[in-house]
N, C-alpha and C. Protein backbone atom coordinates (compact mmCIF):
# COMPACT_ATOMS: atom_id res chain seq x y z
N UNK A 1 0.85 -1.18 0.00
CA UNK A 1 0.00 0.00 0.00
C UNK A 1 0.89 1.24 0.00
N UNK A 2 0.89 2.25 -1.04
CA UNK A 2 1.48 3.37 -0.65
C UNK A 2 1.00 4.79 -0.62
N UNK A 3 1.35 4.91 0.15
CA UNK A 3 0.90 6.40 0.86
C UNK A 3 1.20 8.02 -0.52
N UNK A 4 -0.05 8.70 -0.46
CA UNK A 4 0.50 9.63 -1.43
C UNK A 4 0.77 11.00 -0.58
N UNK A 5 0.93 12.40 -0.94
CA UNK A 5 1.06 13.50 -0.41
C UNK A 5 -0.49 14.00 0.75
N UNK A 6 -1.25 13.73 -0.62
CA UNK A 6 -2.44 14.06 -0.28
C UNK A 6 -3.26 13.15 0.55
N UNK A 7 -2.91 12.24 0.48
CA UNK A 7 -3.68 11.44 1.72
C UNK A 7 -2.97 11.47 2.62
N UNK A 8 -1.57 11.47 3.28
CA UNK A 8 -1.05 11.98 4.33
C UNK A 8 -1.66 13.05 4.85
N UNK A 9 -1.77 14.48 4.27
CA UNK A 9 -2.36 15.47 4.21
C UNK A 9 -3.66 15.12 5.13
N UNK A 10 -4.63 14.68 4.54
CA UNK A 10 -5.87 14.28 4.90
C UNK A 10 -6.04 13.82 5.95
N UNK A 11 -5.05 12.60 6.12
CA UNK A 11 -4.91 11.88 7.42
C UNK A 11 -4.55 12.89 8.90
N UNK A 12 -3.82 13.45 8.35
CA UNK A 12 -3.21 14.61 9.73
C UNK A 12 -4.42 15.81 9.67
N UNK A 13 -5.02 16.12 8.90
CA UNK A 13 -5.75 16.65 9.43
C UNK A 13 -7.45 16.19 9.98
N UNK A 14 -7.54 14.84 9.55
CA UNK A 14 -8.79 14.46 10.31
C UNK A 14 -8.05 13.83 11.72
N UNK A 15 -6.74 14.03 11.93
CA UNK A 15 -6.67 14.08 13.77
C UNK A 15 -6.65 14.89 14.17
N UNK A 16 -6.03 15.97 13.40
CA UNK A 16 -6.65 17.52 14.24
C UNK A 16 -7.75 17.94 14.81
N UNK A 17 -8.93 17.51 13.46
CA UNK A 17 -10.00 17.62 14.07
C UNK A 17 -10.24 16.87 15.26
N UNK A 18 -9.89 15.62 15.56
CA UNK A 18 -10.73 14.72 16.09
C UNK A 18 -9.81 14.58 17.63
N UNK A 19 -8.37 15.51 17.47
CA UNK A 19 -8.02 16.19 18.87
C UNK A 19 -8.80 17.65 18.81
N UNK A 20 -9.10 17.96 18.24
CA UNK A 20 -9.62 19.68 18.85
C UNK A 20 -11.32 19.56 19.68
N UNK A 21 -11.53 17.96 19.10
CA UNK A 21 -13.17 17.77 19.37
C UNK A 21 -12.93 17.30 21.19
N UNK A 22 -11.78 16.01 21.15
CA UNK A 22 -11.33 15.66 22.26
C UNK A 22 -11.19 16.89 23.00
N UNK A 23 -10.61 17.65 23.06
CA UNK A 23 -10.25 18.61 23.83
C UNK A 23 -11.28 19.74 24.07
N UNK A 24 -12.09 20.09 23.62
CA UNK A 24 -13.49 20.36 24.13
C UNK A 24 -14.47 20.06 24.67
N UNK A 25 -14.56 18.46 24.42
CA UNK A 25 -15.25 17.57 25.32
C UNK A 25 -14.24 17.30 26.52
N UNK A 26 -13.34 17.28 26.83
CA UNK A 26 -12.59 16.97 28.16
C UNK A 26 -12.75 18.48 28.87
N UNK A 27 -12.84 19.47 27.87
CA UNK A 27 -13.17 20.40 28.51
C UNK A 27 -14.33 20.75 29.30
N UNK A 28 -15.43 20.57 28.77
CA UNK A 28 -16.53 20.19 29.02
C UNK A 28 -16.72 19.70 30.85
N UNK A 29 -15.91 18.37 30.53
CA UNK A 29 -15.99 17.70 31.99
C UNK A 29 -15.25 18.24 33.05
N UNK A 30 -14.24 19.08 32.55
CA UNK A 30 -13.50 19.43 33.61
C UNK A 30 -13.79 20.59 33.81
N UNK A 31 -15.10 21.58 33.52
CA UNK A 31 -15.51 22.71 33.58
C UNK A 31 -14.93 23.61 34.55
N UNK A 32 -15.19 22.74 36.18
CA UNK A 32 -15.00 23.37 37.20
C UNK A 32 -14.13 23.68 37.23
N UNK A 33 -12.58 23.70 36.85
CA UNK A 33 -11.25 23.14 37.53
C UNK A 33 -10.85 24.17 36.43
N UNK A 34 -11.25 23.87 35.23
CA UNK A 34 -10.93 24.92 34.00
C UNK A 34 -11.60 26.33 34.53
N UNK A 35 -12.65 26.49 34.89
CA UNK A 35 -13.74 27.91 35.00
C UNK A 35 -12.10 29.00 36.49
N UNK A 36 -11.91 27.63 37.32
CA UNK A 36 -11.12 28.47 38.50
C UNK A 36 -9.64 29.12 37.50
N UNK A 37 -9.23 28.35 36.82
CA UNK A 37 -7.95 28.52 36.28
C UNK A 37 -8.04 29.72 35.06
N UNK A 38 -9.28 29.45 34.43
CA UNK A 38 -9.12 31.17 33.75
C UNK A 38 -9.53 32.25 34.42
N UNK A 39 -10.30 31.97 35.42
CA UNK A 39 -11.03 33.34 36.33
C UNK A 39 -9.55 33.86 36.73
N UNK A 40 -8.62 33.16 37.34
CA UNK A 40 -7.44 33.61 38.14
C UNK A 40 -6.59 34.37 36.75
N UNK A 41 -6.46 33.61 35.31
CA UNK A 41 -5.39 34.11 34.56
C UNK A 41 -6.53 35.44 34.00
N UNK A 42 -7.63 35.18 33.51
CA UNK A 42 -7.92 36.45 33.09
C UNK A 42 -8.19 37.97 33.67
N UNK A 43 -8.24 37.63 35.34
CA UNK A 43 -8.55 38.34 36.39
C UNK A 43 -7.23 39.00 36.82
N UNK A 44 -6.29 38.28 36.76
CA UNK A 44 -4.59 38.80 37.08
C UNK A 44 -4.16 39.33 35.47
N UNK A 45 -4.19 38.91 34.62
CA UNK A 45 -3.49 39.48 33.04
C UNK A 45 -4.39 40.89 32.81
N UNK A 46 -5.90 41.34 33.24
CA UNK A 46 -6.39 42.44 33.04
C UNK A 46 -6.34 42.99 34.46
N UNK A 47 -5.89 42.71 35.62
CA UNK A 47 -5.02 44.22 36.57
C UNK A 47 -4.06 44.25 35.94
N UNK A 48 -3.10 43.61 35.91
CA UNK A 48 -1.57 43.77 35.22
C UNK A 48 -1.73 44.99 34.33
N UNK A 49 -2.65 44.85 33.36
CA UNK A 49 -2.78 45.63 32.37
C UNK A 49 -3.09 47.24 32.63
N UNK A 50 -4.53 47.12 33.47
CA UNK A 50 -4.55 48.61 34.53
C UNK A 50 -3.94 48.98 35.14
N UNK A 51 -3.11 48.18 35.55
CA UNK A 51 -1.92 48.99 36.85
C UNK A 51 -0.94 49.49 35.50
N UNK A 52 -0.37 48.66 34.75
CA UNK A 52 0.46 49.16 33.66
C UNK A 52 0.42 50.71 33.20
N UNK A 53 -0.76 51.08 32.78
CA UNK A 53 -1.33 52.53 32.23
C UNK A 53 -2.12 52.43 31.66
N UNK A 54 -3.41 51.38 31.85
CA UNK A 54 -4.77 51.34 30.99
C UNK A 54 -5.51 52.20 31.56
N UNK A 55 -5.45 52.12 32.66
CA UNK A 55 -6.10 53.21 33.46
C UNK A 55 -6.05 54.61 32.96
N UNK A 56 -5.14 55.16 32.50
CA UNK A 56 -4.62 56.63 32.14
C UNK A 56 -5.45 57.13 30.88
N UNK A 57 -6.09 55.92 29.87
CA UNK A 57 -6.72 56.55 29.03
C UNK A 57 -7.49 55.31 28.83
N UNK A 58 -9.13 56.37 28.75
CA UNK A 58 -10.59 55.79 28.08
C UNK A 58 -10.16 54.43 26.95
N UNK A 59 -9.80 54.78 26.04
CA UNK A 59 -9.88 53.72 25.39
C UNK A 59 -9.29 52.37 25.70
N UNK A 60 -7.86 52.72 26.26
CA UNK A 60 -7.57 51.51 26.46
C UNK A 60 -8.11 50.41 27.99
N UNK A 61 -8.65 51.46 28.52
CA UNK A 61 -9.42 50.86 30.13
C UNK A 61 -11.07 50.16 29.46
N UNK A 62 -10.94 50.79 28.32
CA UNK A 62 -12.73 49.75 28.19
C UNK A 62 -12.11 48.77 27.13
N UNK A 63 -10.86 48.97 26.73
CA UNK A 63 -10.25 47.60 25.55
C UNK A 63 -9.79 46.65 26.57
N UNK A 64 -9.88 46.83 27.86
CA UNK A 64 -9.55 45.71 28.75
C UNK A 64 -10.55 45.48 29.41
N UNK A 65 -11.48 46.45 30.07
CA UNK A 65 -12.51 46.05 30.90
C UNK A 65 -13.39 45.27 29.88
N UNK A 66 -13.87 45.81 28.51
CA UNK A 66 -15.16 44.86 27.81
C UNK A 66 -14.56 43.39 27.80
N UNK A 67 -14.06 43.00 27.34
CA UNK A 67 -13.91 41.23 26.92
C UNK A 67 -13.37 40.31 28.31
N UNK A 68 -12.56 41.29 29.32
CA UNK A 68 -12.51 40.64 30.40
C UNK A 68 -13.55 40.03 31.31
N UNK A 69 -14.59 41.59 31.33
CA UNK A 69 -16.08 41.33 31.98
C UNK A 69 -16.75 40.33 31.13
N UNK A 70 -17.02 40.23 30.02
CA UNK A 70 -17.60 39.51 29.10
C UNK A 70 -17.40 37.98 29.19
N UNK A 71 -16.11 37.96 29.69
CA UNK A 71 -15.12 36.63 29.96
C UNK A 71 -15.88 36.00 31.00
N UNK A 72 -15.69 36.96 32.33
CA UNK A 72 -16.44 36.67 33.48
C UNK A 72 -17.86 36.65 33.68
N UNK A 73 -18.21 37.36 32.51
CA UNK A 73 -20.16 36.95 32.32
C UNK A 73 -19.99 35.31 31.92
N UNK A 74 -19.82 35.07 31.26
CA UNK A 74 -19.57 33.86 30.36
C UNK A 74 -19.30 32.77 31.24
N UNK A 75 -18.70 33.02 32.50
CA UNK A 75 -18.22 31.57 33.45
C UNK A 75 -19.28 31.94 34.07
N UNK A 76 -19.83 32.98 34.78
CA UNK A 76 -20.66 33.03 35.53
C UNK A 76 -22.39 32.71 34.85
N UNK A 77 -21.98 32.57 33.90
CA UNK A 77 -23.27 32.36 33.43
C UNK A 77 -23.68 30.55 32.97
N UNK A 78 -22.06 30.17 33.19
CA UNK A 78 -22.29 28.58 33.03
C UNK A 78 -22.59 28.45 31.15
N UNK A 79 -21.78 29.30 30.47
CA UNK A 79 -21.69 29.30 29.23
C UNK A 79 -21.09 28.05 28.50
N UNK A 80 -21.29 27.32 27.03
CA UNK A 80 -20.63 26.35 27.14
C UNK A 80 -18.78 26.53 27.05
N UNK A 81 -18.55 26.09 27.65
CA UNK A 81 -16.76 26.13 27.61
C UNK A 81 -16.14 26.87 25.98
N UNK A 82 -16.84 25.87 24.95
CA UNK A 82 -16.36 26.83 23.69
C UNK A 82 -15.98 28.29 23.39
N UNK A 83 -17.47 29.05 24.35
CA UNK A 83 -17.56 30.39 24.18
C UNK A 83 -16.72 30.98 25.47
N UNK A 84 -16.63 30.23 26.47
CA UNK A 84 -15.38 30.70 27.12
C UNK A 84 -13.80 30.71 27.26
N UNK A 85 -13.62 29.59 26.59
CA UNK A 85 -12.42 29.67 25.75
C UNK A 85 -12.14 30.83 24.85
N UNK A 86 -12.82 31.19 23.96
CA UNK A 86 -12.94 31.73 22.70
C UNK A 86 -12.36 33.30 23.20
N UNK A 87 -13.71 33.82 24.51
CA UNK A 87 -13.81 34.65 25.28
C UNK A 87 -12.67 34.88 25.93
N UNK A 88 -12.05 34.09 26.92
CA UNK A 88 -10.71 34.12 27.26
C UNK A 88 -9.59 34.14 26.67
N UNK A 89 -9.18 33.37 25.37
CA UNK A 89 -8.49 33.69 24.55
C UNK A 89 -8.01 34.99 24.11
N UNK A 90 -9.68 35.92 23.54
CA UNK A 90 -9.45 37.66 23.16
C UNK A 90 -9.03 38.38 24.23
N UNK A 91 -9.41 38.17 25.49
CA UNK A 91 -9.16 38.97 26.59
C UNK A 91 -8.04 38.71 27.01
N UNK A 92 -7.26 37.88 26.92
CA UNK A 92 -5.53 37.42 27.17
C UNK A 92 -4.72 38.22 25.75
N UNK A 93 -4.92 37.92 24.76
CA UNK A 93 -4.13 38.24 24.08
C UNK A 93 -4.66 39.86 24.38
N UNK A 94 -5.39 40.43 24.14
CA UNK A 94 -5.10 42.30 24.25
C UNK A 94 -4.98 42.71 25.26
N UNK A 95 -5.15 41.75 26.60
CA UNK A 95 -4.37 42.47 27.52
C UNK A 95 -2.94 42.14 27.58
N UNK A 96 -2.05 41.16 26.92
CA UNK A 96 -0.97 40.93 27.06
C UNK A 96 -0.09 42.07 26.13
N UNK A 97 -1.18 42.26 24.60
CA UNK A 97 -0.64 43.20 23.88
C UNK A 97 -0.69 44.87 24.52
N UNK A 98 -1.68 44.85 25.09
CA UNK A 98 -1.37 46.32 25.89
C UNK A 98 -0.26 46.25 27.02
N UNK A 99 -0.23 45.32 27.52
CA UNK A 99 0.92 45.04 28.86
C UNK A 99 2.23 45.23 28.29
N UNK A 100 2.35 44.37 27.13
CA UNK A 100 3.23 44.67 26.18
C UNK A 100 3.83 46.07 25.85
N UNK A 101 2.98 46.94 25.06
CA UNK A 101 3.02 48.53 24.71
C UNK A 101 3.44 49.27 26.26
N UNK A 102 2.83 49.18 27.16
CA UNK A 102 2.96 49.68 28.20
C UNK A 102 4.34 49.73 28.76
N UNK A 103 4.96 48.56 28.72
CA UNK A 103 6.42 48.20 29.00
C UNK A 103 7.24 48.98 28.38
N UNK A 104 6.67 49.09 26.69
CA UNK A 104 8.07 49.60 26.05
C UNK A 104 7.86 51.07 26.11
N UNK A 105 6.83 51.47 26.15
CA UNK A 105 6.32 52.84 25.52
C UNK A 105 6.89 53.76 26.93
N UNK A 106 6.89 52.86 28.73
CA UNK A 106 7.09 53.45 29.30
C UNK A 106 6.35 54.23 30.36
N UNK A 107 4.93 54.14 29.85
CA UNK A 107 4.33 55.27 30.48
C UNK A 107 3.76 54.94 32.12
């Protein structure tokens, strides 16, 4: 039997899928344990960010407060994990990218 480009291809990506499915359903079960572990990272990565200098200007204090709160609606609301992932994801990366700016810029 030999293997071509394209069915290699194929093959690696129907395990992607079928880890990304795994890993949402384990998510799923481990809700609780997951819900404590982003409350703490998204709750500490957006002060970080206000203490930094988000605070100092409007825009960037509601580019951290909206998706963080939104984050924390979302666990508190017993949302499915997907949309809190998703949710946590945006709110980590722009507060890391403002934490970021903040560092170099100085202020």
């Amino acid at each position: 039997m030999t293997l071509d480009i394209c069915s290699v291809i194929k093959l690696n990506s129907m395990e992607t899928s079928i880890s990304e499915q795994n890993v949402l359903r384990e998510s799923e079960f481990n809700r609780f344990g997951l819900i404590s572990m982003i409350l703490l990272v998204v709750g500490c990565v957006g002060g970080v960010a206000v203490g930094l200098g988000a605070i100092k200007y409007v825009f960037t204090l509601v580019l951290v407060v909206v998706p963080t709160m939104v984050t924390l609606s979302l666990l508190l609301a017993v949302a499915p994990m997907k949309w809190i992932w998703k949710g946590a994801i945006v709110s980590i990366s722009i507060d890391v990218l403002l934490i970021l700016y903040f560092l170099i810029s100085g202020n």
